[in-house]
N, C-alpha and C. Protein backbone atom coordinates (compact mmCIF):
# COMPACT_ATOMS: atom_id res chain seq x y z
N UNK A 1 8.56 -11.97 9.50
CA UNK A 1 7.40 -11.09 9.63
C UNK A 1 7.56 -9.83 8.77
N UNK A 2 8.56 -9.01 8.87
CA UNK A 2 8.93 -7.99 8.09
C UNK A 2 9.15 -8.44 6.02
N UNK A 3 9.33 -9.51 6.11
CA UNK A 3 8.88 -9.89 4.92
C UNK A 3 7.68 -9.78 3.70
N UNK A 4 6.74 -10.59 5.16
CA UNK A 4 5.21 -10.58 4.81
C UNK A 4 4.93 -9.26 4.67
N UNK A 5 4.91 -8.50 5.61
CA UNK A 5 4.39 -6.90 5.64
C UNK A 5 4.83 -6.40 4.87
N UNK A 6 5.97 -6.03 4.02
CA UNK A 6 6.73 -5.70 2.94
C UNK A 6 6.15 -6.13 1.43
N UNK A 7 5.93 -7.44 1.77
CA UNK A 7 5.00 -8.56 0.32
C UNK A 7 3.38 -7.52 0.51
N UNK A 8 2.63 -7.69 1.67
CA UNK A 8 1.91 -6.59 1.58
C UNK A 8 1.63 -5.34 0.92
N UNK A 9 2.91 -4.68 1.59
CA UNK A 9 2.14 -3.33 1.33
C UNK A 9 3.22 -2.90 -0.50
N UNK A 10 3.46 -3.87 -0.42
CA UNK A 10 4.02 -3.97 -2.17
C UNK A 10 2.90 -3.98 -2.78
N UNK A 11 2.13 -5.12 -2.86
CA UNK A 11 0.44 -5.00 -3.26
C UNK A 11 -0.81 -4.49 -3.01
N UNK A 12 -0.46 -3.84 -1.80
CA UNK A 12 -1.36 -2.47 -2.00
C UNK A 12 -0.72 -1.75 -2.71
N UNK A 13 0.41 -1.31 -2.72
CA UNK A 13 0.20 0.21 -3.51
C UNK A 13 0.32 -0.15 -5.22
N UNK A 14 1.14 -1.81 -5.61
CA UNK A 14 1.03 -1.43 -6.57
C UNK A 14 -0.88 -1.56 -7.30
N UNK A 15 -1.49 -2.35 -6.28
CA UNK A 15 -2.95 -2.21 -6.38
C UNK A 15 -3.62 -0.98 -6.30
N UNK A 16 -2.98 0.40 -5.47
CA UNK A 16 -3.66 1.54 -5.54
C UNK A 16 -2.90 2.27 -6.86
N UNK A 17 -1.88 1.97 -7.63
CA UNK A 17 -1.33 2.35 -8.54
C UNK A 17 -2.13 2.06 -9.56
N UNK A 18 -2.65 0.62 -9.91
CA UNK A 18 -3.34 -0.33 -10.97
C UNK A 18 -4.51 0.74 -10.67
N UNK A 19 -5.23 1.15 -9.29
CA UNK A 19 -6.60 1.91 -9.50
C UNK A 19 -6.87 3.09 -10.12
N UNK A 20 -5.03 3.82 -9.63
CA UNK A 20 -5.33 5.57 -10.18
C UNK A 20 -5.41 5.15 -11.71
N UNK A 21 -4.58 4.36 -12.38
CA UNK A 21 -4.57 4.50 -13.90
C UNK A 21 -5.75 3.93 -14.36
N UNK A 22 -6.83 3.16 -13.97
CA UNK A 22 -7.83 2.92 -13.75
C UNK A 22 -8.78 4.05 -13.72
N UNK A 23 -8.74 5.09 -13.33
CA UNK A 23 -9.78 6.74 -13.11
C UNK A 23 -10.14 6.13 -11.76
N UNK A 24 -10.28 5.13 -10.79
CA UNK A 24 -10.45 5.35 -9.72
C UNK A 24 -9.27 5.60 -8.44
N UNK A 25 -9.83 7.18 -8.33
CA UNK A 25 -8.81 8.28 -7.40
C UNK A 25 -8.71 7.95 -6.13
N UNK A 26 -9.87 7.91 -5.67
CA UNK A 26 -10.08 7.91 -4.50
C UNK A 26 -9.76 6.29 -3.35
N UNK A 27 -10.29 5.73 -4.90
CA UNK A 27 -9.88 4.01 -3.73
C UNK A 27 -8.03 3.96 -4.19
N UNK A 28 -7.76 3.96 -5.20
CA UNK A 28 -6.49 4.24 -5.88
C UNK A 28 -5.67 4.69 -4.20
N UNK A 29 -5.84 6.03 -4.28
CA UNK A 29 -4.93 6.72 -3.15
C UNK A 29 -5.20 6.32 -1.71
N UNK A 30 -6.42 5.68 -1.25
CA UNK A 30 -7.00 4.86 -0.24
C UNK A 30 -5.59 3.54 0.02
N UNK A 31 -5.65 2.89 -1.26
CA UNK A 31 -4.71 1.84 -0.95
C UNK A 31 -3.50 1.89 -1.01
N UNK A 32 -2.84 2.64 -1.70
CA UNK A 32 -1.27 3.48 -1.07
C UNK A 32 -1.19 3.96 0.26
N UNK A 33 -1.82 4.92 0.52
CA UNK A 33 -1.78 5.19 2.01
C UNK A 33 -1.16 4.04 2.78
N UNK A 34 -2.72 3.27 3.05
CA UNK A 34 -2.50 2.20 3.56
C UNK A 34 -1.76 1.28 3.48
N UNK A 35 -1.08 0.81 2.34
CA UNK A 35 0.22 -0.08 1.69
C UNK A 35 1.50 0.75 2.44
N UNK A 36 1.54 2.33 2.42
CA UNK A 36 2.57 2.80 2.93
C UNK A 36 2.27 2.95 4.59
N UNK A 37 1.47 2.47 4.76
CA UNK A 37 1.22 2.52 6.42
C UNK A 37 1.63 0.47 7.30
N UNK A 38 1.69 0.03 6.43
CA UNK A 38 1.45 -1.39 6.53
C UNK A 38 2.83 -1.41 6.65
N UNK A 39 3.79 -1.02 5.65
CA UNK A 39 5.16 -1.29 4.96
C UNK A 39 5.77 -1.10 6.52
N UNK A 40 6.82 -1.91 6.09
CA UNK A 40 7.99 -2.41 7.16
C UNK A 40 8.97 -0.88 7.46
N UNK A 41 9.24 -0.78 5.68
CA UNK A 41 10.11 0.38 5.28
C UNK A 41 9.54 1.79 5.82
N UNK A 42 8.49 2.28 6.18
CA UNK A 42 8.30 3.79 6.10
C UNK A 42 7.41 3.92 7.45
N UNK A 43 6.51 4.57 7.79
CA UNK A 43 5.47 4.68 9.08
C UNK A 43 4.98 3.46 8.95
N UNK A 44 5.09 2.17 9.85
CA UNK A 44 5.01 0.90 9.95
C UNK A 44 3.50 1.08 11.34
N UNK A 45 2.43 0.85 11.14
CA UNK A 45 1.73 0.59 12.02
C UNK A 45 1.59 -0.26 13.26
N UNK A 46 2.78 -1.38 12.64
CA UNK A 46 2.77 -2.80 13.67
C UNK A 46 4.45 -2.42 14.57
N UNK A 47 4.37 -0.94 14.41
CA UNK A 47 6.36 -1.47 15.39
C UNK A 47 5.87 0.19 16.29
């Protein structure tokens, strides 16, 4: 399980990363958050 969630929030942020360099800020930093809220590693929502 901690796997999956990890494979997750890897692709959010590097997806909110792909957005900031993109000029979109706001969804950009939307999906880090959330990638770092998902993640196993840091404020984990599911523990």
């Amino acid at each position: 399980m901690a796997l999956i969630l990890w494979l997750i929030a890897a692709a959010l942020v590097i997806g909110g990363i792909v957005s900031l360099i993109r000029g979109q800020i706001l969804w950009g930093a939307v999906l880090i958050v959330v990638g770092l809220l998902v993640g196993p590693g840091g404020v984990s929502i599911f523990t």
